[in-house]
PDB file of N, CA and C in Angstrom:
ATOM      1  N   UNK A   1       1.189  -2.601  13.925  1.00  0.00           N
ATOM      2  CA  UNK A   1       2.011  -2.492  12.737  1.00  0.00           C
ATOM      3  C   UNK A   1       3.177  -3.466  12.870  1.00  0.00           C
ATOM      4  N   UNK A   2       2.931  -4.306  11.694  1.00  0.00           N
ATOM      5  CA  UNK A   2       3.985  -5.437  12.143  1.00  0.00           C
ATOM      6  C   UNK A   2       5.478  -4.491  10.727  1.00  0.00           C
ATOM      7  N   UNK A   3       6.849  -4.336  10.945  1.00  0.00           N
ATOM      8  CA  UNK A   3       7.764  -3.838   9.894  1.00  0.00           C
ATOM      9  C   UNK A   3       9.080  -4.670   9.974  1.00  0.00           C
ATOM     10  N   UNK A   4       9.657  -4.842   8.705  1.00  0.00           N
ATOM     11  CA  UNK A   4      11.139  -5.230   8.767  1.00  0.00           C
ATOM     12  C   UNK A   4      11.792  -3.924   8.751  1.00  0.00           C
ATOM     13  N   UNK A   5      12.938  -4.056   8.907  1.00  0.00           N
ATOM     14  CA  UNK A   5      14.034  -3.472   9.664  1.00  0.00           C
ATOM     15  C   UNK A   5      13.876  -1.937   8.392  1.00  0.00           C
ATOM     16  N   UNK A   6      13.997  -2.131   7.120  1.00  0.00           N
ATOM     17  CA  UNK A   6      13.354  -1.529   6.209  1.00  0.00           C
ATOM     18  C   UNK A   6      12.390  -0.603   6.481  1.00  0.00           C
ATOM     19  N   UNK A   7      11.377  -0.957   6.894  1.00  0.00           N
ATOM     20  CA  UNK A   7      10.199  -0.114   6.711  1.00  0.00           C
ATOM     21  C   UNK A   7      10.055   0.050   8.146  1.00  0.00           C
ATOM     22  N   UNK A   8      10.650   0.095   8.821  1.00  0.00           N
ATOM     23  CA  UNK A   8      10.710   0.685  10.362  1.00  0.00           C
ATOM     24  C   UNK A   8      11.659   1.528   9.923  1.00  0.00           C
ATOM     25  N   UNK A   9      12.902   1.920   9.430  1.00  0.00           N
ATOM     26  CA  UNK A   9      13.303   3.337   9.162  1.00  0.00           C
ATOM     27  C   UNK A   9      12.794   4.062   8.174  1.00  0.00           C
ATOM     28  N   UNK A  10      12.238   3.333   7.517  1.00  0.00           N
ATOM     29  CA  UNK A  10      11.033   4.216   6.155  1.00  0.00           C
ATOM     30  C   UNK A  10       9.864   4.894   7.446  1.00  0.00           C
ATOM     31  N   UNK A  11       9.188   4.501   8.205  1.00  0.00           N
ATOM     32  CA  UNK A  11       8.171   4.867   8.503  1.00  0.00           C
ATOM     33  C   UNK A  11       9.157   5.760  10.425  1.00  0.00           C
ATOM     34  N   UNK A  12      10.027   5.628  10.696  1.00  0.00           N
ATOM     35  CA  UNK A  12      10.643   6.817  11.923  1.00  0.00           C
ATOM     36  C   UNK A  12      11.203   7.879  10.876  1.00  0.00           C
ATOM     37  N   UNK A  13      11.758   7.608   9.744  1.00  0.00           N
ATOM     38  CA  UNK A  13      11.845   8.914   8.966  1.00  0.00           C
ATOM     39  C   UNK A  13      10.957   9.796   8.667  1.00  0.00           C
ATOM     40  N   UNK A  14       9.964   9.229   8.277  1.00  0.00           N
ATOM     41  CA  UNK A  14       8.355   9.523   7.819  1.00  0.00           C
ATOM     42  C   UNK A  14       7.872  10.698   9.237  1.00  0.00           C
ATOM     43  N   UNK A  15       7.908  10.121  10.517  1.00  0.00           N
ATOM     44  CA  UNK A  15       7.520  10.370  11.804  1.00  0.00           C
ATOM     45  C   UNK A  15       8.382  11.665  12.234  1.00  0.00           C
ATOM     46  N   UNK A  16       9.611  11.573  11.808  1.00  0.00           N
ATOM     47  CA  UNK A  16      10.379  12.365  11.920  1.00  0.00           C
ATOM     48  C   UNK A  16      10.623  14.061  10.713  1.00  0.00           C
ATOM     49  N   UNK A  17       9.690  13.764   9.900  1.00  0.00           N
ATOM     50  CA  UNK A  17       9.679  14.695   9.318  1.00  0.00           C
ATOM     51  C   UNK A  17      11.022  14.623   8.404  1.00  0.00           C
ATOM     52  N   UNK A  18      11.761  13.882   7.961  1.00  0.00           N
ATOM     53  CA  UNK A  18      12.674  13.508   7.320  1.00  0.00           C
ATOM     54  C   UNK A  18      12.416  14.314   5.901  1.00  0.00           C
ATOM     55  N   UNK A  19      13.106  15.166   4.754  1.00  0.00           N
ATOM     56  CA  UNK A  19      13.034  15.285   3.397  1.00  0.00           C
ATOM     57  C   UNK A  19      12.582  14.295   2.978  1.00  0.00           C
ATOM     58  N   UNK A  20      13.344  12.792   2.668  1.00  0.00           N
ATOM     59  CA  UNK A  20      13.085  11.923   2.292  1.00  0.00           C
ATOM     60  C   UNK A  20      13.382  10.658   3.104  1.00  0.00           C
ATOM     61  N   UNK A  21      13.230   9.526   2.597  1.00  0.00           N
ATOM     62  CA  UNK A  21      13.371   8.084   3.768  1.00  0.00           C
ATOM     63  C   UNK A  21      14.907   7.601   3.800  1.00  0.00           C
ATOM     64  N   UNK A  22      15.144   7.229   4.512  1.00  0.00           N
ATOM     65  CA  UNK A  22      16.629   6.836   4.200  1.00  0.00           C
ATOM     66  C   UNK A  22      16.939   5.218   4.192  1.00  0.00           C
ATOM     67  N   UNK A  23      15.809   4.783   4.022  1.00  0.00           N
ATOM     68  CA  UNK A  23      15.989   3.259   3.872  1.00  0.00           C
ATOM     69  C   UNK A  23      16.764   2.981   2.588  1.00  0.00           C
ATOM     70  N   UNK A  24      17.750   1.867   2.649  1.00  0.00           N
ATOM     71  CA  UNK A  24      18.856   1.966   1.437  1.00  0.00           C
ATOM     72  C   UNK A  24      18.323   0.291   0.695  1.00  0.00           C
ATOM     73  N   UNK A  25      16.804   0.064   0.798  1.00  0.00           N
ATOM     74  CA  UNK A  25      16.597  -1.198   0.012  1.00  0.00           C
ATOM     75  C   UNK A  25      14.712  -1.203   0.455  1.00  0.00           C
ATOM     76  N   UNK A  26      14.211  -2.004  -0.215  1.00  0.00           N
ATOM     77  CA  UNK A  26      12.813  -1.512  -0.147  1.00  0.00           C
ATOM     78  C   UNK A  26      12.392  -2.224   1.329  1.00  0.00           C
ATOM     79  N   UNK A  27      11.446  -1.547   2.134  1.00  0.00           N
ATOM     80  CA  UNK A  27      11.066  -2.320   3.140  1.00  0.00           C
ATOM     81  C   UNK A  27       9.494  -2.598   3.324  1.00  0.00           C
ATOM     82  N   UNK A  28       8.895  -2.838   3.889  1.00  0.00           N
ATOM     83  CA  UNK A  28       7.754  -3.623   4.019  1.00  0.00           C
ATOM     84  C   UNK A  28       7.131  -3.625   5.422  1.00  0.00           C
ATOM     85  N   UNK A  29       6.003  -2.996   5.427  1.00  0.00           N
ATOM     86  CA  UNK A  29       5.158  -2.831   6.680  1.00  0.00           C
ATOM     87  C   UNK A  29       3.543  -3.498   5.780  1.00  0.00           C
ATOM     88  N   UNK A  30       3.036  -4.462   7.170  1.00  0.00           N
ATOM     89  CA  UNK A  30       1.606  -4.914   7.545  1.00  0.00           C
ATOM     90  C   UNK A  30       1.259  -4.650   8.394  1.00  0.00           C
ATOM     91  N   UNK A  31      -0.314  -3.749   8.182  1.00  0.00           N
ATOM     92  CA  UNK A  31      -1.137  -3.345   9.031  1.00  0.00           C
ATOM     93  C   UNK A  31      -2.517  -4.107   9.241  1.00  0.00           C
ATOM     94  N   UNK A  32      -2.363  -5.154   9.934  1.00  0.00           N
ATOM     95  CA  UNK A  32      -3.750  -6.106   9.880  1.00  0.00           C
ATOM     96  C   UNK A  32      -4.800  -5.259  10.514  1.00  0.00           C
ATOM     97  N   UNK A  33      -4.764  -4.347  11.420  1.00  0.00           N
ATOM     98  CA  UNK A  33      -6.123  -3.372  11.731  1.00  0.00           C
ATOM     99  C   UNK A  33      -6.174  -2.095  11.137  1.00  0.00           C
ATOM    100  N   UNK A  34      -5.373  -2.181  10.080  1.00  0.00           N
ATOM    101  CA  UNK A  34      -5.537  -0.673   9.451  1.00  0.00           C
ATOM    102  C   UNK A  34      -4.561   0.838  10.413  1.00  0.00           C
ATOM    103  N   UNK A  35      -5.503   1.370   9.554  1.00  0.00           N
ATOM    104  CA  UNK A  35      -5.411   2.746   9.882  1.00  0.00           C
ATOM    105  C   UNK A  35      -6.072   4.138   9.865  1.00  0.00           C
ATOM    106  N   UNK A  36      -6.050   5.486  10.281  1.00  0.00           N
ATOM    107  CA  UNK A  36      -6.372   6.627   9.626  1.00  0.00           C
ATOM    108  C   UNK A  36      -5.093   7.286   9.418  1.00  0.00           C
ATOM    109  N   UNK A  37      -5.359   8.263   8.407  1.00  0.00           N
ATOM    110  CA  UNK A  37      -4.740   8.286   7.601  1.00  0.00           C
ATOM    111  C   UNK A  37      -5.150   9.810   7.531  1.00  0.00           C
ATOM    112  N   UNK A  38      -4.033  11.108   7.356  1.00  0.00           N
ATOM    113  CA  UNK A  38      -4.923  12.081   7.279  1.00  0.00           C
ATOM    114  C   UNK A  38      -4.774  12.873   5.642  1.00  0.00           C
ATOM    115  N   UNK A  39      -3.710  11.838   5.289  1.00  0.00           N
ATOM    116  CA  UNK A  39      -4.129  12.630   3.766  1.00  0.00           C
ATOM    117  C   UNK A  39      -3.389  11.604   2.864  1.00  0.00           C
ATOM    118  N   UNK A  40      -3.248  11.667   1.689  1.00  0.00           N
ATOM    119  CA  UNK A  40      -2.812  10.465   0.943  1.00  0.00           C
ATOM    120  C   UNK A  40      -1.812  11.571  -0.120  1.00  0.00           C
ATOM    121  N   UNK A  41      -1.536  12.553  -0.127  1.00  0.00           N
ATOM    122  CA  UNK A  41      -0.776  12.868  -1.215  1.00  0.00           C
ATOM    123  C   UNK A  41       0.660  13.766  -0.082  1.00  0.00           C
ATOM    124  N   UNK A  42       0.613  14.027   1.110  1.00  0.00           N
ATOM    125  CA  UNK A  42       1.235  14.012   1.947  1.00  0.00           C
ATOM    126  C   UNK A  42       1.588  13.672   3.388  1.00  0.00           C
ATOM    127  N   UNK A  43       3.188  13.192   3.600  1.00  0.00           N
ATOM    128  CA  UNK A  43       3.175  12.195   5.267  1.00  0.00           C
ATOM    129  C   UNK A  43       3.155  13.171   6.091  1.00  0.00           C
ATOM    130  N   UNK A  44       3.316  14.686   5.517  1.00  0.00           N
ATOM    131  CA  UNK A  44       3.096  15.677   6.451  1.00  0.00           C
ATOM    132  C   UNK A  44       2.005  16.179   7.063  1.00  0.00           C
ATOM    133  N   UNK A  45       0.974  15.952   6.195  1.00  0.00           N
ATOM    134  CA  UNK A  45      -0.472  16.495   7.160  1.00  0.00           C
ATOM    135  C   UNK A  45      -1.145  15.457   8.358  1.00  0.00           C
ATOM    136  N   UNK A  46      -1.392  16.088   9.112  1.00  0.00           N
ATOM    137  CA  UNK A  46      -1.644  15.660  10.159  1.00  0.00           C
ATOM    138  C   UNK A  46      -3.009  16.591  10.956  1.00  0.00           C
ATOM    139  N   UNK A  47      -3.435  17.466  10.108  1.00  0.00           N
ATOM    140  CA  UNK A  47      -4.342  18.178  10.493  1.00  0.00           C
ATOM    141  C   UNK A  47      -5.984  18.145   9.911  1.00  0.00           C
ATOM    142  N   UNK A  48      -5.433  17.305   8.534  1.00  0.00           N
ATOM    143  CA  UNK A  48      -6.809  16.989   7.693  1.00  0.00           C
ATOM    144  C   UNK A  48      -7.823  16.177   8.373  1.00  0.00           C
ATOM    145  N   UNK A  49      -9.085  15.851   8.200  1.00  0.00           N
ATOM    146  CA  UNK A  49     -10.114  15.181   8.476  1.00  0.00           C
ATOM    147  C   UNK A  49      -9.282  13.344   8.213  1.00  0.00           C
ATOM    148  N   UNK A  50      -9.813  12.693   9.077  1.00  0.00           N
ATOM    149  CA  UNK A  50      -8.827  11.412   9.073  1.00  0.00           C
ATOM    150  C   UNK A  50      -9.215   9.999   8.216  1.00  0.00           C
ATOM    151  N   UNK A  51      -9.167   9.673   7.337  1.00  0.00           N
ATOM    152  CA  UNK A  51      -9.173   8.826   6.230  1.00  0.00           C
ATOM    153  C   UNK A  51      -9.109   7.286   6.556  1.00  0.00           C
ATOM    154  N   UNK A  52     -10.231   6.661   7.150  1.00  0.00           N
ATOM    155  CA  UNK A  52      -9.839   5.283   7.592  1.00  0.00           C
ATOM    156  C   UNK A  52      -9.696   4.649   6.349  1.00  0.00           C
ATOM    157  N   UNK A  53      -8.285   3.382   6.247  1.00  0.00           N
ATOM    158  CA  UNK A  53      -7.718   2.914   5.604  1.00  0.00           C
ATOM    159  C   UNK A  53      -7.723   1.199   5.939  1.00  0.00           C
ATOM    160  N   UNK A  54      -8.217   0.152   5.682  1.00  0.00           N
ATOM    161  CA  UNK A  54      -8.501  -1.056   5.611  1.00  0.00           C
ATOM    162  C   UNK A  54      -6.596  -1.364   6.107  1.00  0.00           C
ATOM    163  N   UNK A  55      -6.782  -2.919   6.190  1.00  0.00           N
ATOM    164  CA  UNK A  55      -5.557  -3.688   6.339  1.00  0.00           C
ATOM    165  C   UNK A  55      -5.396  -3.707   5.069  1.00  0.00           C
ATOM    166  N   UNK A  56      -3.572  -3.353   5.039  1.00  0.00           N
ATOM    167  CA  UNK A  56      -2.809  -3.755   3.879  1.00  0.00           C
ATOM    168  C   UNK A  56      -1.444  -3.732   4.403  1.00  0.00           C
ATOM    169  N   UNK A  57      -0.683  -4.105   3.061  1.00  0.00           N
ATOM    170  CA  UNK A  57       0.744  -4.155   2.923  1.00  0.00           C
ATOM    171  C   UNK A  57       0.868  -2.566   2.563  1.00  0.00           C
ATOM    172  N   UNK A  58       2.205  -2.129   3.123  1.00  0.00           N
ATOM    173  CA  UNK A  58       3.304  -0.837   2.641  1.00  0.00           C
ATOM    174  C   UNK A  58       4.603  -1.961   1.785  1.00  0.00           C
ATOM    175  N   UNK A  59       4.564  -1.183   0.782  1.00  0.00           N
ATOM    176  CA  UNK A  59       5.816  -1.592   0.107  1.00  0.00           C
ATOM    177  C   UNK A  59       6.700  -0.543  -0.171  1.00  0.00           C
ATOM    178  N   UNK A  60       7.576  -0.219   0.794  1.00  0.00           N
ATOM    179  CA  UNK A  60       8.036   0.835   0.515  1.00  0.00           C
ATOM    180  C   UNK A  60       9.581   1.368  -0.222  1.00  0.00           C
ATOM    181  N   UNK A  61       9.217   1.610  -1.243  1.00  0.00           N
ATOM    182  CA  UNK A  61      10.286   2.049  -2.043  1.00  0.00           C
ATOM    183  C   UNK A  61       9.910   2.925  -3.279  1.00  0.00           C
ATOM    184  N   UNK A  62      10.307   4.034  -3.998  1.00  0.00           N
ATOM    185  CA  UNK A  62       9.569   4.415  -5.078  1.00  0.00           C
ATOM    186  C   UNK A  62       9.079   3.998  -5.866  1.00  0.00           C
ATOM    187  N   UNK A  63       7.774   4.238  -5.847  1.00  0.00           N
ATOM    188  CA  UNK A  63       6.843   3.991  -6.873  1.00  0.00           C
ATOM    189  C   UNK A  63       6.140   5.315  -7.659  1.00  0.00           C
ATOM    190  N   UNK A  64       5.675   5.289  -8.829  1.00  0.00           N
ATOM    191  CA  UNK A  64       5.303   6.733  -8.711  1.00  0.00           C
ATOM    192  C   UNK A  64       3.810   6.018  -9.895  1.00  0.00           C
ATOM    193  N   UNK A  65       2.914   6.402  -9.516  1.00  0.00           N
ATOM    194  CA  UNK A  65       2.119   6.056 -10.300  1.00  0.00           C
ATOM    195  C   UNK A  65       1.634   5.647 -11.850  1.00  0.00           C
ATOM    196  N   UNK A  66       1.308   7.071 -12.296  1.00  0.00           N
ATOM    197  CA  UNK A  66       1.587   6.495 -13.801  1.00  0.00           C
ATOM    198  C   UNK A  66       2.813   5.994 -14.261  1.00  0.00           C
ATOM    199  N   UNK A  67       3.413   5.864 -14.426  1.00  0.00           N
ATOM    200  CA  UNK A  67       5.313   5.206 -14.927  1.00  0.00           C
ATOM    201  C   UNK A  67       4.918   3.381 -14.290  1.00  0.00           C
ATOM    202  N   UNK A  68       4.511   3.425 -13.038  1.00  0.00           N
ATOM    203  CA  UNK A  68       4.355   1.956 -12.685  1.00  0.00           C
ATOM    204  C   UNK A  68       2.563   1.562 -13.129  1.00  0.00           C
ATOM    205  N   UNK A  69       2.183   1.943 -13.809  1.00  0.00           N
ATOM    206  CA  UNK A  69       0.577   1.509 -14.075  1.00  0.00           C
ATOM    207  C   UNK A  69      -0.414   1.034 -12.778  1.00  0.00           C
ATOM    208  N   UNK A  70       0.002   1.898 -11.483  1.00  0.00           N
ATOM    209  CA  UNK A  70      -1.229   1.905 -10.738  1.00  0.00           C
ATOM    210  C   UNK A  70      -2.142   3.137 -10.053  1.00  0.00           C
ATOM    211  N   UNK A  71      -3.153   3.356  -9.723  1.00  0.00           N
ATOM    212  CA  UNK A  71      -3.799   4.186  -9.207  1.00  0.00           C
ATOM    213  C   UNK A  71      -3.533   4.891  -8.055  1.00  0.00           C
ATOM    214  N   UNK A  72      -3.456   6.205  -8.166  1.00  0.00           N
ATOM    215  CA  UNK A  72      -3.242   7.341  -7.230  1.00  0.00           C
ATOM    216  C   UNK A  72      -4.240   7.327  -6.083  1.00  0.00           C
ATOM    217  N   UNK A  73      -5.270   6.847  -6.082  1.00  0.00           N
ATOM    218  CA  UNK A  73      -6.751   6.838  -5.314  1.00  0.00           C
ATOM    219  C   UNK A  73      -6.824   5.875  -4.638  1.00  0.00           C
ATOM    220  N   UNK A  74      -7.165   6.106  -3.353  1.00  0.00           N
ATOM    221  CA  UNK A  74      -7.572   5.217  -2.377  1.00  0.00           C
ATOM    222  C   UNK A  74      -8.865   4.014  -2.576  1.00  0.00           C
ATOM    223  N   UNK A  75      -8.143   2.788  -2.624  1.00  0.00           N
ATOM    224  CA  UNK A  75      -8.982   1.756  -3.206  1.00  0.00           C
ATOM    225  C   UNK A  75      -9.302   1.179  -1.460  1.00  0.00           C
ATOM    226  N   UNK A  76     -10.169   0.285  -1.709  1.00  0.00           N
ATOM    227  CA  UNK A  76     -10.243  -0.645  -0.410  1.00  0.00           C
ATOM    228  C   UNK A  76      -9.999  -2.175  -0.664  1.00  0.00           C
ATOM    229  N   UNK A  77      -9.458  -2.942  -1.738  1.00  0.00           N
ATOM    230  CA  UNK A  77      -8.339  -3.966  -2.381  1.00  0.00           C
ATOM    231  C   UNK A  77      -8.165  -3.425  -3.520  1.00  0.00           C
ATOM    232  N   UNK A  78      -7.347  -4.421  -3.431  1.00  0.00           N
ATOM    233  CA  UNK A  78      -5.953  -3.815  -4.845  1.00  0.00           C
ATOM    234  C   UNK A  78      -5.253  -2.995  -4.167  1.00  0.00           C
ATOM    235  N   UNK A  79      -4.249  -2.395  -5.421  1.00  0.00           N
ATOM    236  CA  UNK A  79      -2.878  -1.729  -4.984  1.00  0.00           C
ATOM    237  C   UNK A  79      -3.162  -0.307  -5.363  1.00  0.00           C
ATOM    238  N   UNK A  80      -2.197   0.503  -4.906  1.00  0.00           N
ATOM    239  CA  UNK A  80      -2.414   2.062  -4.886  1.00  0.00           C
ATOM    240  C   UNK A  80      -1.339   2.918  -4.620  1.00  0.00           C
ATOM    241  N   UNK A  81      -0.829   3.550  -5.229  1.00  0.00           N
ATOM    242  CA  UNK A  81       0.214   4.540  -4.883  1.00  0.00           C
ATOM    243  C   UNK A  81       0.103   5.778  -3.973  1.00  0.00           C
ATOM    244  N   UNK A  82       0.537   5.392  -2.498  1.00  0.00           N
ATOM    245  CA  UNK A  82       0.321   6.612  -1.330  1.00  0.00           C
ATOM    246  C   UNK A  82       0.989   7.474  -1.725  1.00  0.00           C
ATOM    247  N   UNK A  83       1.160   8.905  -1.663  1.00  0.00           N
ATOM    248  CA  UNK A  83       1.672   9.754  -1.610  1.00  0.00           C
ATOM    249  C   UNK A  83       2.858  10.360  -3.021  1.00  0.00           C
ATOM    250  N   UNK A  84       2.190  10.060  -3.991  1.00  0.00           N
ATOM    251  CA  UNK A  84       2.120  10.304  -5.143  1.00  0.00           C
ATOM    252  C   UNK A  84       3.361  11.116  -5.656  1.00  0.00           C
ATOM    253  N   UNK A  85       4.276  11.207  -6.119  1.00  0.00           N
ATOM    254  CA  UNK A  85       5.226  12.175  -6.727  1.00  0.00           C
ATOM    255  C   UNK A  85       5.878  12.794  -5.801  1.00  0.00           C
ATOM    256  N   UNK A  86       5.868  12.152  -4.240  1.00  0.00           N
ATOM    257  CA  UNK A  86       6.706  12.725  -3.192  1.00  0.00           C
ATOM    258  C   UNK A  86       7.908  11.704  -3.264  1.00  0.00           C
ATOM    259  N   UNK A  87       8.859  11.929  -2.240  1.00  0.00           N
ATOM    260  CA  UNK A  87      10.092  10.988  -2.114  1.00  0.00           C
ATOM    261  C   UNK A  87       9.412   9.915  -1.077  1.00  0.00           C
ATOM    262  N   UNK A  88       8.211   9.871  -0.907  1.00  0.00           N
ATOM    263  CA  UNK A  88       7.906   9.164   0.415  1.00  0.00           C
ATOM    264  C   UNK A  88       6.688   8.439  -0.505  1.00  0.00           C
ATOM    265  N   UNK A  89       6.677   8.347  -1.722  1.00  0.00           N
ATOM    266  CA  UNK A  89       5.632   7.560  -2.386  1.00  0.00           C
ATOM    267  C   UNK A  89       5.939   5.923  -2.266  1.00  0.00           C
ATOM    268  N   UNK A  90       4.688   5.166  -2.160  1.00  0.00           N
ATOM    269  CA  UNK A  90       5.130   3.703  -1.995  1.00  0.00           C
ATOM    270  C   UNK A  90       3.416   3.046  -2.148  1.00  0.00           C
ATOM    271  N   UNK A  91       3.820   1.532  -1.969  1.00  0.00           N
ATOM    272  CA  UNK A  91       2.614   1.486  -2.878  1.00  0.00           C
ATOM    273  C   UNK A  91       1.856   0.375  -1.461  1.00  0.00           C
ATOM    274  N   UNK A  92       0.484   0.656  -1.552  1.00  0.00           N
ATOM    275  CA  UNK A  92      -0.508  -0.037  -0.491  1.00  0.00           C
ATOM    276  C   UNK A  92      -0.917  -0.927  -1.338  1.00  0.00           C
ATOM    277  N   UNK A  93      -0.836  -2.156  -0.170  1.00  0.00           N
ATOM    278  CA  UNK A  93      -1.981  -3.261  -1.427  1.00  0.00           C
ATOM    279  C   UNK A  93      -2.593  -3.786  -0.440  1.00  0.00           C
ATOM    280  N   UNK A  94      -4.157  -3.285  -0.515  1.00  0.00           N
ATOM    281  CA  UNK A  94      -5.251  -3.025   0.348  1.00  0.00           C
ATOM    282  C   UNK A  94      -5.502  -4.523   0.384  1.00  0.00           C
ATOM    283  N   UNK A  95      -6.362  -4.895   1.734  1.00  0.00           N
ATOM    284  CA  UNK A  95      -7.500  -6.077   2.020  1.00  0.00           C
ATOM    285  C   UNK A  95      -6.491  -7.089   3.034  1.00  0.00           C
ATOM    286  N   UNK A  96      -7.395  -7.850   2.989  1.00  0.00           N
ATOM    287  CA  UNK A  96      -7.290  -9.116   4.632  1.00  0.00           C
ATOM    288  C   UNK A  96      -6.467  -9.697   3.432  1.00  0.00           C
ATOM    289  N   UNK A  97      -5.445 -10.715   4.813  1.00  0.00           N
ATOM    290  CA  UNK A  97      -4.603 -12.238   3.674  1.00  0.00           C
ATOM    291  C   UNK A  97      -6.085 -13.026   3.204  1.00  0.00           C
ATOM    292  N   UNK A  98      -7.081 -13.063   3.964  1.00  0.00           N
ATOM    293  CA  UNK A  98      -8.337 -14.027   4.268  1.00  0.00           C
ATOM    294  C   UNK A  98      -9.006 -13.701   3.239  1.00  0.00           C
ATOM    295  N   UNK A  99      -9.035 -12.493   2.155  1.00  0.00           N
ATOM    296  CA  UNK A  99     -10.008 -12.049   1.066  1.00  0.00           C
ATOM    297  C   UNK A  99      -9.623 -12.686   0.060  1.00  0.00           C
ATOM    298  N   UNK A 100     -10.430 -13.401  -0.760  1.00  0.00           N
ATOM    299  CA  UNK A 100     -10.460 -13.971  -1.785  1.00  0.00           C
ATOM    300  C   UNK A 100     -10.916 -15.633  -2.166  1.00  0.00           C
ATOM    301  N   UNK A 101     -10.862 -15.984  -3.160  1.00  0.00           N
ATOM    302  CA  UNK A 101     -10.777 -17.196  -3.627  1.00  0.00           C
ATOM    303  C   UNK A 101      -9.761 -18.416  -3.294  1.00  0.00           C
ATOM    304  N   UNK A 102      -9.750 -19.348  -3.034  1.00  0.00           N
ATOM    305  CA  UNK A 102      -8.962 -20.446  -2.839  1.00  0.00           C
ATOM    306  C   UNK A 102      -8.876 -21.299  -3.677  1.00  0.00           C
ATOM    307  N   UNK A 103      -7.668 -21.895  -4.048  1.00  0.00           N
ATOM    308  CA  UNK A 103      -7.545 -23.219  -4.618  1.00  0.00           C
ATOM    309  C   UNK A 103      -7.385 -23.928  -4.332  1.00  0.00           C
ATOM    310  N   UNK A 104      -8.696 -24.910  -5.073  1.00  0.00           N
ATOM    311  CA  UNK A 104      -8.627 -26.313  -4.179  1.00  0.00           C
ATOM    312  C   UNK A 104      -7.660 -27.765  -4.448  1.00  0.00           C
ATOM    313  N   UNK A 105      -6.650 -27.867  -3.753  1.00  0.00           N
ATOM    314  CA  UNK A 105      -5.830 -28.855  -4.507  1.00  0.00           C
ATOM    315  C   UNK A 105      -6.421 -30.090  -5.362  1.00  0.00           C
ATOM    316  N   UNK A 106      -7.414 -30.811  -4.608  1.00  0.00           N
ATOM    317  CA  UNK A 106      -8.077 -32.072  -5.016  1.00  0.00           C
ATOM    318  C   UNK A 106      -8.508 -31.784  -6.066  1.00  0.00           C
ATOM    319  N   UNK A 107      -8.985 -31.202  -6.715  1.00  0.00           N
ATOM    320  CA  UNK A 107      -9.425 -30.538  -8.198  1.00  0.00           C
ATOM    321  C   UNK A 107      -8.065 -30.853  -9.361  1.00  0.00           C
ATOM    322  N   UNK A 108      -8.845 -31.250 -10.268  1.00  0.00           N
ATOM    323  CA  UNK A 108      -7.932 -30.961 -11.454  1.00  0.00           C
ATOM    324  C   UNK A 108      -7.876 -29.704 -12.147  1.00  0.00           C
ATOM    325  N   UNK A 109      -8.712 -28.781 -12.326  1.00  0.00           N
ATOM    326  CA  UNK A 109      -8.528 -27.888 -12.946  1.00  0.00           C
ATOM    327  C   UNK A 109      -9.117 -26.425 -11.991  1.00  0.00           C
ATOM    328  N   UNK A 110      -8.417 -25.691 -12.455  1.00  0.00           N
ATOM    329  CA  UNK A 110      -8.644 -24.233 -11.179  1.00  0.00           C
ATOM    330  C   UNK A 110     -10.284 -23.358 -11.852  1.00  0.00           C
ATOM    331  N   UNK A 111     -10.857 -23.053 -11.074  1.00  0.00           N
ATOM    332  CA  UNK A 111     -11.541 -22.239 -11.103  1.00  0.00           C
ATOM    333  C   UNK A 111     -11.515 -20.589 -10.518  1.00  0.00           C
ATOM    334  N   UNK A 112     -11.743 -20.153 -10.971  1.00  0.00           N
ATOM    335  CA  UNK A 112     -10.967 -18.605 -10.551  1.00  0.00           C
ATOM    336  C   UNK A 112     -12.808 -17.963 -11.002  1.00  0.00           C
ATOM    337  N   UNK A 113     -12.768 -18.184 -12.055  1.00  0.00           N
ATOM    338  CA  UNK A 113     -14.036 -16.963 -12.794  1.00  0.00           C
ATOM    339  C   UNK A 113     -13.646 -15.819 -13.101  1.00  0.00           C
ATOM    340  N   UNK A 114     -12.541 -15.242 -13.599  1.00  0.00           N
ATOM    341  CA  UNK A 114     -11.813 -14.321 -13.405  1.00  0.00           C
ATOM    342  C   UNK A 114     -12.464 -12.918 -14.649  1.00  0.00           C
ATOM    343  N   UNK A 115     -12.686 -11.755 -14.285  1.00  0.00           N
ATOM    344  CA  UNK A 115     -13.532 -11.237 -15.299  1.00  0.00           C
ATOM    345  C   UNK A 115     -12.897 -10.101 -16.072  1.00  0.00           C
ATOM    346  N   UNK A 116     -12.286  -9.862 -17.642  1.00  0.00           N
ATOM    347  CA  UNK A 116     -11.544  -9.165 -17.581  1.00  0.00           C
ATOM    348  C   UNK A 116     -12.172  -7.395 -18.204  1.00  0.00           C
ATOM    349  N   UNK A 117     -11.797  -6.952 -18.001  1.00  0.00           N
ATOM    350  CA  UNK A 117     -12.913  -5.256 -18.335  1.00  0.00           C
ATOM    351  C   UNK A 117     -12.017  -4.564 -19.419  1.00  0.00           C
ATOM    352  N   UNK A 118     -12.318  -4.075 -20.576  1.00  0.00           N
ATOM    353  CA  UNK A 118     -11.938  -3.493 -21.295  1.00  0.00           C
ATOM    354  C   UNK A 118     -12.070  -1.819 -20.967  1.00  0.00           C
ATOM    355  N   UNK A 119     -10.824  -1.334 -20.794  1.00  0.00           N
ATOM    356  CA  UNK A 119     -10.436  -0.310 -19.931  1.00  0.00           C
ATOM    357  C   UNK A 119      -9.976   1.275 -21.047  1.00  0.00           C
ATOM    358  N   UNK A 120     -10.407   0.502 -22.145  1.00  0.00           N
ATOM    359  CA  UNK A 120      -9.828   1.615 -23.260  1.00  0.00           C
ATOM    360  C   UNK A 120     -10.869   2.389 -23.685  1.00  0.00           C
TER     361      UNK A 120
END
């Protein structure tokens, strides 16, 4: 777990059983080998069946799902709101730096293929 100064007291609060985090600005943890994870709607369980969780970013500061337009549910890329309507909610944004598409400078024009889904 690589953290700035931020999300190293977001995540010893967390450890500590803290009410809430006492980080006073948002902080930021990368987990390039992941994790388990034993529950996603609280930092308190520790007894549930254990939830392996891909490499991602912690962005940690409130987020709360619907109000910020992302998903409560454990994705494996894209972003996701851990721990949902707690004071310890913050948002994962799943997958490797290495996943995805590249742009190729020498090119004049970008190719992406990008596909968009009508969600209504």
């Amino acid at each position: 777990m690589c953290a700035d100064p931020m999300g190293l007291q977001w995540i010893r609060d967390a450890y500590a059983g803290k009410p809430e985090p006492t980080n006073t600005a948002p902080g930021l943890i990368y987990m390039l080998c992941g994790a388990n994870q034993h529950s996603t709607v609280s930092p308190a369980d520790i007894t549930s069946p254990a939830i392996p969780i891909g490499p991602h970013y912690m962005i940690l500061w409130p987020f709360e799902a619907e109000r910020d337009g992302f998903p409560d549910t454990i994705r494996d890329q894209g972003a996701w709101v851990m721990f949902d309507k707690t004071p310890y909610a913050h948002l994962h944004v799943c997958g490797t730096p290495w996943a995805g598409k590249e742009y190729d400078r020498e090119k004049t024009k970008a190719n992406w293929d990008l596909r968009y889904v009508d969600r209504t």
